[in-house]
N, C-alpha and C. Protein backbone atom coordinates (compact mmCIF):
# COMPACT_ATOMS: atom_id res chain seq x y z
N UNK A 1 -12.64 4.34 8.69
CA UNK A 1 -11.72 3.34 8.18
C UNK A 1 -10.39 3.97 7.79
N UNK A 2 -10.52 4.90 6.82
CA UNK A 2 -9.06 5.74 6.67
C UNK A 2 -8.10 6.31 7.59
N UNK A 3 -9.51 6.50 8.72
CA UNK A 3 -8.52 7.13 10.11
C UNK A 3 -7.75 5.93 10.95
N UNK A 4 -8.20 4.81 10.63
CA UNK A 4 -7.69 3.53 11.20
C UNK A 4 -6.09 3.36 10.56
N UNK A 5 -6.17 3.39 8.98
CA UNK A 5 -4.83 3.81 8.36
C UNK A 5 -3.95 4.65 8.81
N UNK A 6 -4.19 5.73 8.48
CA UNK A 6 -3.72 6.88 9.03
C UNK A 6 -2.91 6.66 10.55
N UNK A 7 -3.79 6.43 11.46
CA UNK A 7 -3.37 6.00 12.41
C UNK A 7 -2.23 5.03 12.93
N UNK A 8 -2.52 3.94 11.54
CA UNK A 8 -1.52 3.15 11.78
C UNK A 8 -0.24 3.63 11.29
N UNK A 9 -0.36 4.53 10.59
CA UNK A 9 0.80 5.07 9.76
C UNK A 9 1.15 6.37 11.26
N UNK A 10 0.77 6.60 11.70
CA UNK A 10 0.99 7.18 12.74
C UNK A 10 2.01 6.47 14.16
N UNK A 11 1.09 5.51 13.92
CA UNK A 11 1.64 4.38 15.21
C UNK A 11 3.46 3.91 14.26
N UNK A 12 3.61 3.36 13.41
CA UNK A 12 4.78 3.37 12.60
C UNK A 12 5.84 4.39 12.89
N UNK A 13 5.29 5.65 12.30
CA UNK A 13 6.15 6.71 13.14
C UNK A 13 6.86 7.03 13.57
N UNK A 14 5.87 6.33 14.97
CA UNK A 14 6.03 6.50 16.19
C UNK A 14 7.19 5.53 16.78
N UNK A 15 6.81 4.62 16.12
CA UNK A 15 7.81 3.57 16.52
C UNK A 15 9.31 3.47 16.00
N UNK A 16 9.13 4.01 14.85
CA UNK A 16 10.86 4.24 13.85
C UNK A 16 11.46 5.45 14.96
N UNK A 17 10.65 6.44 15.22
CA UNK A 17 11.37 7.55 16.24
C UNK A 17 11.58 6.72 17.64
N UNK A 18 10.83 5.73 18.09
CA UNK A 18 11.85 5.28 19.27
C UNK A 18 12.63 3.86 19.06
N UNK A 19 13.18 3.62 17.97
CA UNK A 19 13.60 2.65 17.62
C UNK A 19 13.08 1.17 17.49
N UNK A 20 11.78 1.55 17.23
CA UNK A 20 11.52 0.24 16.28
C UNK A 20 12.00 0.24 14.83
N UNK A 21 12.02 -0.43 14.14
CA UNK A 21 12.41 -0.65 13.15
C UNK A 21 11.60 -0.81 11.87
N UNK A 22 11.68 -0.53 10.76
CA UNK A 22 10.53 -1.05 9.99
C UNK A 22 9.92 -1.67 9.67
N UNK A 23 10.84 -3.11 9.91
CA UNK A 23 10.89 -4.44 9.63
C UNK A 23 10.17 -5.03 10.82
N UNK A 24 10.17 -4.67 12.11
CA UNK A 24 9.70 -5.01 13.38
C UNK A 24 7.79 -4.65 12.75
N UNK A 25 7.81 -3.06 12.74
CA UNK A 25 6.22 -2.79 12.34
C UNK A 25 5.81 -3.97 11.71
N UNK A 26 6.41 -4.29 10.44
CA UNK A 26 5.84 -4.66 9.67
C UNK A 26 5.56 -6.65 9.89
N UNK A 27 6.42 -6.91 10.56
CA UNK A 27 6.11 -7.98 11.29
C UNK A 27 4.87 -8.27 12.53
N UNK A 28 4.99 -7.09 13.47
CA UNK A 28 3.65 -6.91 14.03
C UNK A 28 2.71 -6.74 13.08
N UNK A 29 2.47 -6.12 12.07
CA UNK A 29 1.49 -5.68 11.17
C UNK A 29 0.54 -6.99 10.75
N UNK A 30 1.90 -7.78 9.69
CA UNK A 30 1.26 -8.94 8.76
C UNK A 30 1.81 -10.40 9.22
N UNK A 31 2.93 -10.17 10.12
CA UNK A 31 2.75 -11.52 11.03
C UNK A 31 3.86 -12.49 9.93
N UNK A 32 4.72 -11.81 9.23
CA UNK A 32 5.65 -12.63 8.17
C UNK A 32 5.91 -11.82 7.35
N UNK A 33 7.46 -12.16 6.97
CA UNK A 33 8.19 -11.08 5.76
C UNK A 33 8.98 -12.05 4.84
N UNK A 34 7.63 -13.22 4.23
CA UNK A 34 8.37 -13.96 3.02
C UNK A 34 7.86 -13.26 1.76
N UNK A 35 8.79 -13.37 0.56
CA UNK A 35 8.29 -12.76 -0.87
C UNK A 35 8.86 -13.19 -1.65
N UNK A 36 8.19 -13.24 -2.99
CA UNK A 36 8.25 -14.17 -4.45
C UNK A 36 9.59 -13.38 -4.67
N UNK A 37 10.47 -14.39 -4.93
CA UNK A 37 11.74 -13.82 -6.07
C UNK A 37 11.88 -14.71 -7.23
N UNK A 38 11.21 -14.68 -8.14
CA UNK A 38 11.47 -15.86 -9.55
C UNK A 38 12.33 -15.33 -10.25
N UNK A 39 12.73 -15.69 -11.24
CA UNK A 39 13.94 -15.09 -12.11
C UNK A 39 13.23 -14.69 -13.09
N UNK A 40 12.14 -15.24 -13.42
CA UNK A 40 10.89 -14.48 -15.03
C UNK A 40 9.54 -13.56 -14.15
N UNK A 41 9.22 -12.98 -15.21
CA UNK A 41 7.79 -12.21 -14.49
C UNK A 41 6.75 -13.42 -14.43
N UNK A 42 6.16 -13.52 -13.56
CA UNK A 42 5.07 -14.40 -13.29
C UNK A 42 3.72 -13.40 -12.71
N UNK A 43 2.68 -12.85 -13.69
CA UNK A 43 1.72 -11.52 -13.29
C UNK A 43 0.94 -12.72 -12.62
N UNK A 44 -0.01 -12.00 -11.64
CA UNK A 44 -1.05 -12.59 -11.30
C UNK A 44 -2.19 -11.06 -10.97
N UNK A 45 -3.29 -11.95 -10.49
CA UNK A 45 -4.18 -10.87 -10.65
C UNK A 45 -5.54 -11.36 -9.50
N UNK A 46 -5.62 -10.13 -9.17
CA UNK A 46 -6.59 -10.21 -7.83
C UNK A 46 -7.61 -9.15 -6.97
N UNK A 47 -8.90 -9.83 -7.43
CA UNK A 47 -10.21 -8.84 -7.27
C UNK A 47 -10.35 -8.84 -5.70
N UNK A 48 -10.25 -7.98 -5.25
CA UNK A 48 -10.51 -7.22 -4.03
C UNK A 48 -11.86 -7.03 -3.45
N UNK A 49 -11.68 -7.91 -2.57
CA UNK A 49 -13.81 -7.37 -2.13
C UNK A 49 -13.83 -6.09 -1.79
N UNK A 50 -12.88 -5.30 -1.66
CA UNK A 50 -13.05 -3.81 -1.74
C UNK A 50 -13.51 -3.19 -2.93
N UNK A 51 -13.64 -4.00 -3.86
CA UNK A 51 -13.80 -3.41 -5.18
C UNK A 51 -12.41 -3.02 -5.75
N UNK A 52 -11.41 -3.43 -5.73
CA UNK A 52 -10.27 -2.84 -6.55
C UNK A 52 -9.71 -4.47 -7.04
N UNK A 53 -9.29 -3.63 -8.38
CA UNK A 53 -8.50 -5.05 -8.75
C UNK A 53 -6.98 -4.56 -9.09
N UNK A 54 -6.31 -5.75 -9.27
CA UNK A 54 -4.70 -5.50 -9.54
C UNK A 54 -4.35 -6.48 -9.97
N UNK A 55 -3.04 -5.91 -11.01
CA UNK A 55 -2.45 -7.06 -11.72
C UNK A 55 -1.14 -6.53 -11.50
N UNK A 56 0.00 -7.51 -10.74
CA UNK A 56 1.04 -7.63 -10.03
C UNK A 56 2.14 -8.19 -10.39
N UNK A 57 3.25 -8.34 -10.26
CA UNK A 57 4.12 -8.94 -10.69
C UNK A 57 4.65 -9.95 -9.54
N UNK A 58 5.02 -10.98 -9.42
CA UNK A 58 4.82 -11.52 -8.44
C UNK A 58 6.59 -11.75 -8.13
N UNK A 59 7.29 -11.45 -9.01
CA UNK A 59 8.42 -11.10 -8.78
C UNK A 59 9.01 -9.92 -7.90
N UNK A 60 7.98 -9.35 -7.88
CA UNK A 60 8.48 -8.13 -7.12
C UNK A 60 7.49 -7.73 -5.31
N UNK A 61 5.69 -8.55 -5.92
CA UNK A 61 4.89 -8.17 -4.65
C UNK A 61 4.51 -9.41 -4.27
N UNK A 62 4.48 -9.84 -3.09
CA UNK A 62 3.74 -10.94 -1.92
C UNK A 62 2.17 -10.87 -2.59
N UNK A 63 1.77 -12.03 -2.29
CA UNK A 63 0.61 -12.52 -2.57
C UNK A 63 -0.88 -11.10 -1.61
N UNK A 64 -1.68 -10.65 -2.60
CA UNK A 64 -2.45 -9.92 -1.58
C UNK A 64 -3.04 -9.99 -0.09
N UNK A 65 -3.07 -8.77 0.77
CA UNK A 65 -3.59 -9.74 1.89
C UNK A 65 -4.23 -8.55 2.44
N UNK A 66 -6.24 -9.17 2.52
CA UNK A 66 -7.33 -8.60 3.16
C UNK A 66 -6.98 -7.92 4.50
N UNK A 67 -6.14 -7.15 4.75
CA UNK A 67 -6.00 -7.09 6.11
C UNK A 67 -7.34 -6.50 6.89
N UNK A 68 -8.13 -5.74 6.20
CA UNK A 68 -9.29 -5.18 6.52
C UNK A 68 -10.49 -5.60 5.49
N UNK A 69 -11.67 -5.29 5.93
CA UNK A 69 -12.60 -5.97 4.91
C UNK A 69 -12.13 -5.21 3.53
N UNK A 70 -12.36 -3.56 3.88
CA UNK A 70 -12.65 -2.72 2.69
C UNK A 70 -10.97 -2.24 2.32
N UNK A 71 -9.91 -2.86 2.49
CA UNK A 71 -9.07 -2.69 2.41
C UNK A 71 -7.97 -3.83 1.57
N UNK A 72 -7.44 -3.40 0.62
CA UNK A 72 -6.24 -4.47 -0.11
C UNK A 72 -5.02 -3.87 0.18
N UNK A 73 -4.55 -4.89 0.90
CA UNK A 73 -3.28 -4.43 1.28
C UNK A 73 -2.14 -5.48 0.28
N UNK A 74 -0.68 -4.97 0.14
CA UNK A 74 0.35 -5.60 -0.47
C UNK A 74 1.55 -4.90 0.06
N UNK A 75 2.49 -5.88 0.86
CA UNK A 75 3.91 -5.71 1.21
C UNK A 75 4.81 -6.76 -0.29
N UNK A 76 5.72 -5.31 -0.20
CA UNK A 76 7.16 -6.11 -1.20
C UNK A 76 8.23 -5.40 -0.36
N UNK A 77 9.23 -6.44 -0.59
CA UNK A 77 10.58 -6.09 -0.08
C UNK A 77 11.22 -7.22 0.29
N UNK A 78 12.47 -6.69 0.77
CA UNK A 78 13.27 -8.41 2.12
C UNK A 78 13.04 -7.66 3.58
N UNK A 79 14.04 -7.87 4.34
CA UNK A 79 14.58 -7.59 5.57
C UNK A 79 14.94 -6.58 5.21
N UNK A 80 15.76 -5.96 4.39
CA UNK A 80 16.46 -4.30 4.80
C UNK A 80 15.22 -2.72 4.28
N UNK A 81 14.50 -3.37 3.31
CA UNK A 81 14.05 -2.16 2.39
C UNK A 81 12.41 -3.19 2.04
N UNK A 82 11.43 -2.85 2.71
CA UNK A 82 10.13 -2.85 2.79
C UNK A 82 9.06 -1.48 2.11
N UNK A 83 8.18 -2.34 1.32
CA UNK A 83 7.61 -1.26 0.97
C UNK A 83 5.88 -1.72 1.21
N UNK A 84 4.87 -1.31 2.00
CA UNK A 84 3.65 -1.39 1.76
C UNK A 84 2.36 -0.18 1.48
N UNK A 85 1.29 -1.11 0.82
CA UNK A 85 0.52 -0.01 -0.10
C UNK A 85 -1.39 -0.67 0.58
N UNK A 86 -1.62 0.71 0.60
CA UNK A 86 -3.22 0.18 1.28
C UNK A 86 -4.10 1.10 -0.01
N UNK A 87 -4.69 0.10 -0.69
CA UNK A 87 -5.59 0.86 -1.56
C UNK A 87 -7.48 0.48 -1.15
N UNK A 88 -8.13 1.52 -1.12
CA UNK A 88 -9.36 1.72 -0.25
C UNK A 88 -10.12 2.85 -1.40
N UNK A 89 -11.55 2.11 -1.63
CA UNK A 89 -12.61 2.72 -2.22
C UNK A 89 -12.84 4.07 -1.33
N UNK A 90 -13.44 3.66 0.08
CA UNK A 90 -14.37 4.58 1.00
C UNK A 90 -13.19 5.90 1.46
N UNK A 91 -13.59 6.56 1.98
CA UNK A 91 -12.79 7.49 2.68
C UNK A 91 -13.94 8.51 3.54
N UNK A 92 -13.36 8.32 4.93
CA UNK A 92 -13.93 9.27 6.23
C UNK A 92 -14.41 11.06 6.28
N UNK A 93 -12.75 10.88 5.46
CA UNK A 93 -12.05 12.31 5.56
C UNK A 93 -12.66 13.11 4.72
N UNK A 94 -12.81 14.60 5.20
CA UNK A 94 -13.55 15.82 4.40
C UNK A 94 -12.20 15.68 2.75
N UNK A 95 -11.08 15.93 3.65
CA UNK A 95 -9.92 15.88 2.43
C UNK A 95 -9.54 15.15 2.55
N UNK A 96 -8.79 13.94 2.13
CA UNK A 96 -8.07 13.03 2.66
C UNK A 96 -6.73 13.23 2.34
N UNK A 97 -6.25 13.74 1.60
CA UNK A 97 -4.60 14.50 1.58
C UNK A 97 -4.27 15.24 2.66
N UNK A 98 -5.16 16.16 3.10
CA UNK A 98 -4.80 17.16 3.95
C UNK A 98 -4.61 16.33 5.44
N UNK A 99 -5.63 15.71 5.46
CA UNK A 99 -6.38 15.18 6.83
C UNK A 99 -5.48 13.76 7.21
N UNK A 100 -4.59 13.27 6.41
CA UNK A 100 -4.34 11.86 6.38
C UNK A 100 -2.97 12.24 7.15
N UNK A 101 -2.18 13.40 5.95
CA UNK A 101 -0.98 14.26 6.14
C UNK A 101 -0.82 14.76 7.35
N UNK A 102 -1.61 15.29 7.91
CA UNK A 102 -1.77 16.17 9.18
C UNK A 102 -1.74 15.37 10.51
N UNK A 103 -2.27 14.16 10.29
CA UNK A 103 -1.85 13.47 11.59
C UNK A 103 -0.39 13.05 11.51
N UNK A 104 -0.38 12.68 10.50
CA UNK A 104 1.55 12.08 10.20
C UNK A 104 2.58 13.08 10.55
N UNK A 105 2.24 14.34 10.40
CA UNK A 105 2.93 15.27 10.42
C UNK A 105 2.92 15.48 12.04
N UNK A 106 1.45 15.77 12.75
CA UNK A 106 1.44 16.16 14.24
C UNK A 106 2.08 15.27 14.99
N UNK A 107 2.51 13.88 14.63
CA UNK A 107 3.19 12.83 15.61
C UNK A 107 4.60 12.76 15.31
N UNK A 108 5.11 12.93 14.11
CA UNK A 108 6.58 12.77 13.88
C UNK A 108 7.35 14.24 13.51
N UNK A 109 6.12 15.22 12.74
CA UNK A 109 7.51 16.35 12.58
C UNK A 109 7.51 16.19 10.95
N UNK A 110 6.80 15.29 10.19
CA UNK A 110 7.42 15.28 9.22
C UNK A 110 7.64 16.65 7.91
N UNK A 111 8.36 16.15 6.91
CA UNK A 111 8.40 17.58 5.95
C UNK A 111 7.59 17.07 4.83
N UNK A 112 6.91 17.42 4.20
CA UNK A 112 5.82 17.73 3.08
C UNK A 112 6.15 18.01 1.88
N UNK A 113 6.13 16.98 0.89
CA UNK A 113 7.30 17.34 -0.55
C UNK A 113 5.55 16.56 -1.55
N UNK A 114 5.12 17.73 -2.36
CA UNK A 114 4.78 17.03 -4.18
C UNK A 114 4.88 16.22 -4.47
N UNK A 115 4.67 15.29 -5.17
CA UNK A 115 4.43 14.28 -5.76
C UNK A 115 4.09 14.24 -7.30
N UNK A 116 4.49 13.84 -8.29
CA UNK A 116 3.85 14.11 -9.82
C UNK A 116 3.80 12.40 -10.07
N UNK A 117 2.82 11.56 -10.02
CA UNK A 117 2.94 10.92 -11.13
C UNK A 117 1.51 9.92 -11.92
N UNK A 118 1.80 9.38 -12.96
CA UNK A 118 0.34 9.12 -14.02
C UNK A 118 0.07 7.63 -13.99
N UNK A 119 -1.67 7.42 -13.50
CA UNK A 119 -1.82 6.51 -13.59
C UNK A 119 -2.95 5.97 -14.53
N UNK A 120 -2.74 4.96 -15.86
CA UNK A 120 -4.07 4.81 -16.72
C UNK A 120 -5.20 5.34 -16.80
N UNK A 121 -6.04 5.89 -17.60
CA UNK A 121 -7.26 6.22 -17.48
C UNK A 121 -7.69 7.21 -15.72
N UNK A 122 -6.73 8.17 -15.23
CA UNK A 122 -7.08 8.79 -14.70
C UNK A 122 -6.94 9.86 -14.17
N UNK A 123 -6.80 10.32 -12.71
CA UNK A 123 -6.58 11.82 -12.93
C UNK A 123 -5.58 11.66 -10.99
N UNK A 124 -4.01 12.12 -10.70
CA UNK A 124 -4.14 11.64 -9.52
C UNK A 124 -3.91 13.02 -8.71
N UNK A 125 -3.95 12.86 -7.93
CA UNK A 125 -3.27 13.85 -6.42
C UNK A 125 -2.46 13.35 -5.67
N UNK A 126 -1.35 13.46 -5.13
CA UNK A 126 -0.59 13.15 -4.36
C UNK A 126 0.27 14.04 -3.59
N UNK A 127 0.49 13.48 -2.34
CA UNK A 127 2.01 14.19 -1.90
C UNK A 127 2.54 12.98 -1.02
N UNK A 128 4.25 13.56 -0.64
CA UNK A 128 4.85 12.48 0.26
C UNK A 128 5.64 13.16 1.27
N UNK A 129 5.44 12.17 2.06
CA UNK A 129 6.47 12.82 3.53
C UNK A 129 7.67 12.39 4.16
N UNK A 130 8.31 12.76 4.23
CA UNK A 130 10.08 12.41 4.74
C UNK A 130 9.64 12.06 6.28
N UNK A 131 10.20 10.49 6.52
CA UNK A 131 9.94 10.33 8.31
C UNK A 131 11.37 9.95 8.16
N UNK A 132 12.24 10.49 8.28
CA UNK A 132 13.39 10.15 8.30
C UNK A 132 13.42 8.71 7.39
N UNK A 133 13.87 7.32 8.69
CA UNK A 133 13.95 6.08 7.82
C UNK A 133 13.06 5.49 7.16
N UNK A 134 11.87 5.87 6.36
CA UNK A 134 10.93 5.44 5.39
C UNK A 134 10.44 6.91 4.96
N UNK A 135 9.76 6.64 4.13
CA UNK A 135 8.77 7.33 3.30
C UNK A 135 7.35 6.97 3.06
N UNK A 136 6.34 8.02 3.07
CA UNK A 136 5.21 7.63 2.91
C UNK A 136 4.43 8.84 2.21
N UNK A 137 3.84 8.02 1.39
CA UNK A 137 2.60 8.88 0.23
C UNK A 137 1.18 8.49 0.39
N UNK A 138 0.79 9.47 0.01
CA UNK A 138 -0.85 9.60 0.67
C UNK A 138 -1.06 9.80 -1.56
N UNK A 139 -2.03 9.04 -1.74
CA UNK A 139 -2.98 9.57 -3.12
C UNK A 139 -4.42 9.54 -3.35
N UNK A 140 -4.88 10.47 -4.21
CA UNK A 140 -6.43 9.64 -4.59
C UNK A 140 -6.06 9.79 -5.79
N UNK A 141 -6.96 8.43 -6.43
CA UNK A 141 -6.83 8.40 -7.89
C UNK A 141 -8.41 8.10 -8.36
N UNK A 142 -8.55 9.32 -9.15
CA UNK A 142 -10.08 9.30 -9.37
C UNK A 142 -10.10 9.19 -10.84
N UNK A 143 -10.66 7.96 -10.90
CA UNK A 143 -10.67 7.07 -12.31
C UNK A 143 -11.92 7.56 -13.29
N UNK A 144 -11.07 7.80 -15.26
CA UNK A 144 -12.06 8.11 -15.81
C UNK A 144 -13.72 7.60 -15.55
N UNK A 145 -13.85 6.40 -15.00
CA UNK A 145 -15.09 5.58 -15.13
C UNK A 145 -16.27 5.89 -13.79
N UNK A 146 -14.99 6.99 -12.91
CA UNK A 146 -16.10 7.82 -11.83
C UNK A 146 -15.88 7.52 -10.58
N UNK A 147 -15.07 6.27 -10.39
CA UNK A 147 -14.36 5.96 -9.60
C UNK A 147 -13.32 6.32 -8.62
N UNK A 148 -13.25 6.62 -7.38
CA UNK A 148 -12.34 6.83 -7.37
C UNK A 148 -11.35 5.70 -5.88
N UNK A 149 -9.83 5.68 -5.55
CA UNK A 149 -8.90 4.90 -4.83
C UNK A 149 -7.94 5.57 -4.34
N UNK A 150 -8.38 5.27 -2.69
CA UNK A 150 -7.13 6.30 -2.11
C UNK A 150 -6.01 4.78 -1.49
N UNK A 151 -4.99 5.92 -1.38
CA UNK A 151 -3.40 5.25 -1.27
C UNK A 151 -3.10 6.00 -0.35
N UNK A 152 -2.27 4.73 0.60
CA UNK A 152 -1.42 4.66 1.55
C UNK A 152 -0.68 4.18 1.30
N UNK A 153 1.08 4.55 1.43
CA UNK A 153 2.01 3.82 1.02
C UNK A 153 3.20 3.99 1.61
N UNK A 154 3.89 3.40 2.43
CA UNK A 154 5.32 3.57 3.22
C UNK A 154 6.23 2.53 2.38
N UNK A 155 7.31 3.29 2.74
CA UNK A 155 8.45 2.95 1.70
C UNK A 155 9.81 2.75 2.77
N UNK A 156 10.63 1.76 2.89
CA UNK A 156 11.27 1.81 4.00
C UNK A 156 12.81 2.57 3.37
N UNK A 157 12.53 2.66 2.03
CA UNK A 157 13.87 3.15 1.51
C UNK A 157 13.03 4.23 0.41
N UNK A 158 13.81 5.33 0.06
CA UNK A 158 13.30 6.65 -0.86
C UNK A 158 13.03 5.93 -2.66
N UNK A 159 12.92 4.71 -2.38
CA UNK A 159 13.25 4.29 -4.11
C UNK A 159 11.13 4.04 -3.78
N UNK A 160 10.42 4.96 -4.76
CA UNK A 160 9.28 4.87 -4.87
C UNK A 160 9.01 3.76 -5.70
N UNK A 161 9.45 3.76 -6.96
CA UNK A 161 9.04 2.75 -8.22
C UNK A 161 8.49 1.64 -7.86
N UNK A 162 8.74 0.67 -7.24
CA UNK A 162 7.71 -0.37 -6.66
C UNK A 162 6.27 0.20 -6.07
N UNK A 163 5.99 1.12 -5.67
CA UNK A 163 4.97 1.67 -5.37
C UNK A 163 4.32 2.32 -6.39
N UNK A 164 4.69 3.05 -7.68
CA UNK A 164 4.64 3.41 -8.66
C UNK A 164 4.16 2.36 -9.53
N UNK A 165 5.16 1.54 -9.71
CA UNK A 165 4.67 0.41 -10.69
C UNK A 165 3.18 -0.38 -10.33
N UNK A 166 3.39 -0.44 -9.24
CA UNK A 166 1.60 -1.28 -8.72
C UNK A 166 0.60 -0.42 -9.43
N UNK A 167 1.15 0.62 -9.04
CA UNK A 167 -0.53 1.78 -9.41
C UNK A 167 -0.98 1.96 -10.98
N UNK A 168 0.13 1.51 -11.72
CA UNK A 168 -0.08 1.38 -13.06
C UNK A 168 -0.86 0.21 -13.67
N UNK A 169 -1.08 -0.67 -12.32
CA UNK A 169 -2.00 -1.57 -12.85
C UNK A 169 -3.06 -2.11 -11.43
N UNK A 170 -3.74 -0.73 -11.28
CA UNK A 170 -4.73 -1.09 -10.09
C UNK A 170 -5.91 -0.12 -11.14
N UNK A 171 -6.99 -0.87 -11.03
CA UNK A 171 -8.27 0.32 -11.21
C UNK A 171 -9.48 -0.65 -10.79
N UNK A 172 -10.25 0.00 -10.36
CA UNK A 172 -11.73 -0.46 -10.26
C UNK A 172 -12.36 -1.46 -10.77
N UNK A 173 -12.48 -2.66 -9.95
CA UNK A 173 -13.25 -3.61 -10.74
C UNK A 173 -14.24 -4.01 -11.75
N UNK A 174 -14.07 -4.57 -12.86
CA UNK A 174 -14.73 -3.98 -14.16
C UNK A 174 -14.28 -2.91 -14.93
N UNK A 175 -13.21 -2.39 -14.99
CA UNK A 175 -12.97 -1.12 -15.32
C UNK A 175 -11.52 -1.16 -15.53
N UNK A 176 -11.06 -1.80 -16.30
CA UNK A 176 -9.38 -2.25 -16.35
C UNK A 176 -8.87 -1.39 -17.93
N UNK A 177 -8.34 -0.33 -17.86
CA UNK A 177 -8.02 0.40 -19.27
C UNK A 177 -7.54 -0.36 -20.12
N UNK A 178 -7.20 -0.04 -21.56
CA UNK A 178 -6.70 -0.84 -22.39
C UNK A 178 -5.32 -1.39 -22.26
N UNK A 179 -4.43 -0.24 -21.37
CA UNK A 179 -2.97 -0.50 -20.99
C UNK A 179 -2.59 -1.79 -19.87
N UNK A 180 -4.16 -2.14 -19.57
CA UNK A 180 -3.81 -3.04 -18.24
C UNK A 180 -3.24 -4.60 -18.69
N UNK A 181 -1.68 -4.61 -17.71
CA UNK A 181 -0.92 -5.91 -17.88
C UNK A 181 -1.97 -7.29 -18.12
N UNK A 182 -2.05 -8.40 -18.74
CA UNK A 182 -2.70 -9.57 -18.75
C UNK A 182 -1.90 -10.52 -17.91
N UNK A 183 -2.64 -10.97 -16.81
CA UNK A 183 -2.21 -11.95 -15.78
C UNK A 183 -2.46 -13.50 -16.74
N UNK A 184 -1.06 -14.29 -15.93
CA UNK A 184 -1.37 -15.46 -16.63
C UNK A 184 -2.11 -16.11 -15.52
N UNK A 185 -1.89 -15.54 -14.09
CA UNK A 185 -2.31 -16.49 -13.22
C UNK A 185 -3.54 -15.70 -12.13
N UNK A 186 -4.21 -16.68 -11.58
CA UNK A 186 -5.26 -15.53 -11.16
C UNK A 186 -5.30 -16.50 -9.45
N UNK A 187 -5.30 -15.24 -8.69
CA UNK A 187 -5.21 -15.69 -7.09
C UNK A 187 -6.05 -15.14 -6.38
N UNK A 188 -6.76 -15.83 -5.22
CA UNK A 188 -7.37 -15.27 -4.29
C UNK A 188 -6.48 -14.61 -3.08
N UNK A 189 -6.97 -13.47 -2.87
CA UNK A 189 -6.55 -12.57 -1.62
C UNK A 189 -6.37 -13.50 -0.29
N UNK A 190 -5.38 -13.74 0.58
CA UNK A 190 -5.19 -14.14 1.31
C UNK A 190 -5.32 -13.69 2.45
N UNK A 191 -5.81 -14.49 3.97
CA UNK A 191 -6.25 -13.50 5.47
C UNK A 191 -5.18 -13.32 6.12
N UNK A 192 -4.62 -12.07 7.05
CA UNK A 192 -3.53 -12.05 7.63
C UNK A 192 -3.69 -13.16 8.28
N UNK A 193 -4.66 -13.90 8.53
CA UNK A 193 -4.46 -14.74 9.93
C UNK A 193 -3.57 -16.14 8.85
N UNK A 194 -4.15 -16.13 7.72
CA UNK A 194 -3.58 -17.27 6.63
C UNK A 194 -1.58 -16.89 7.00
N UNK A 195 -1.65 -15.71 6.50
CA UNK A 195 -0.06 -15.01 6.02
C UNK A 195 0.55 -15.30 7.98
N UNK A 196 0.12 -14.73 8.96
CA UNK A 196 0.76 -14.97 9.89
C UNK A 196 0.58 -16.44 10.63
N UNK A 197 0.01 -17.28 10.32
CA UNK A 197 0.21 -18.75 10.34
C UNK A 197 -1.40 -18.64 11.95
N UNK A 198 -1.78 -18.03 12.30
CA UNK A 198 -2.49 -17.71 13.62
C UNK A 198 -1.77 -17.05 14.56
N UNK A 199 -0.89 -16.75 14.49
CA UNK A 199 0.15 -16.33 15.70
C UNK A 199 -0.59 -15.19 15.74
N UNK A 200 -0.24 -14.24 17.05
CA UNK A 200 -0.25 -13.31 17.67
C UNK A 200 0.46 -12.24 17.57
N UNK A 201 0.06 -11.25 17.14
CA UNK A 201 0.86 -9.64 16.65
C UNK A 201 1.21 -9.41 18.00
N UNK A 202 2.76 -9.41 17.96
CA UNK A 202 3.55 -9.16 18.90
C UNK A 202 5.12 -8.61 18.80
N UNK A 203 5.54 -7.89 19.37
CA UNK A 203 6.77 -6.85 18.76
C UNK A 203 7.72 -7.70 19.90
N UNK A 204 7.48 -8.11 20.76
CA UNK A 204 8.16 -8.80 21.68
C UNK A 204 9.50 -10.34 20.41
C-alpha cells in the first residue's frame, strides 16, 4: 500500500519534470479542486476507517476523502499553491523514510533536507525533498499510546504550515491528547468517486 503512495508521488514527479502541472496531478488524482473559504474557523472532525482521526479546520482543508480503503487523504489549496497529505496506519516498507525517499529521489534527482517538527503526545521522524515546483515530506509519527502514522505530503509551494498544522491534530482513534482542538461539527469521509462527481481520471 505505501509503495502505491510512493509511487504516486513518483508518478507526480514525473509529471511536474515534463510539464504537467500540479494542479493538473491533482485534478487527475481527486477529480476536483473546490475548498472551504469561510471567514470564521468552522473545526470539523473525522474518523477514518483507517483508524486515524482528525480535527481540521475547514477554513483552510476540503472535506476528507477515502481515496484508498486504509488511507485518509486531504487536499487544501486554490489553483496556484496545492497542498496534499496521505496519513496511513500500515506500512510495506522495511524503513519507510529511507525506502519512500529513495524512489522519489531515483525518478526526479531530488535533494534531501531534515525536517524538525512536534506533534502531541508523540515522538516524529521526518525529512523533505526539493522537486523543484513542490515539495514533499515523508513522516512517521509514533504515538505515546503505541501507535504509530506515516505521512505523505506534497506541497505545491515551500510554505509547510498547512501541512504542519493538520498533524497537530491527527492521532489514533480513541487516543486524542489533551491538546486536541474540539470540533463543533462532525463529518463523514467522502468517496473520490462522491468528490469527482463519477467522471473519469483524465489529464486530457
Amino acid at each position: 500500500m505505501k509503495k502505491s503512495i510512493a509511487a504516486a508521488l513518483s508518478v507526480l514527479a514525473g509529471l511536474a519534470l515534463t510539464g504537467c502541472s500540479f494542479q493538473d496531478f491533482m485534478l487527475y488524482l481527486y477529480g476536483g479542486d473546490g475548498f472551504v473559504k469561510d471567514e470564521e474557523p468552522d473545526y470539523a472532525s473525522c474518523d477514518g476507517d483507517n483508524g486515524v482521526t482528525i480535527v481540521y479546520d475547514q477554513n483552510q482543508w476540503e472535506q476528507p476523502v477515502m481515496a484508498q480503503a486504509d488511507t485518509l487523504s486531504l487536499t487544501a489549496g486554490n489553483q496556484l499553491s496545492y497542498t496534499v497529505v496521505l496519513l496511513q496506519m500500515t506500512d510495506t516498507y522495511t524503513d519507510f523514510l529511507a525506502q519512500s525517499g529513495q524512489e522519489l529521489e531515483e525518478t526526479t534527482g531530488t535533494v534531501r533536507y531534515d525536517i524538525d517538527f512536534t506533534v502531541p503526545d508523540a515522538a516524529v521522524s521526518a525529512v523533505r525533498y526539493d522537486c523543484g515546483s513542490y515539495q514533499t515530506i515523508f513522516a512517521q509519527i509514533d504515538y505515546d499510546c503505541g501507535e504509530t502514522i506515516y505521512v505523505t505530503a506534497a506541497a505545491r509551494t515551500q510554505d509547510y504550515e498547512p501541512i504542519l498544522t493538520l498533524l497537530q491534530n491527527v492521532w489514533p482513534t480513541g487516543h486524542a491528547p489533551q491538546s486536541a482542538q474540539q470540533a463543533d461539527t462532525s463529518v463523514k469521509a467522502v468517496t473520490e468517486e462522491d468528490v469527482s462527481g463519477g467522471r473519469t481520471k483524465s489529464l486530457a
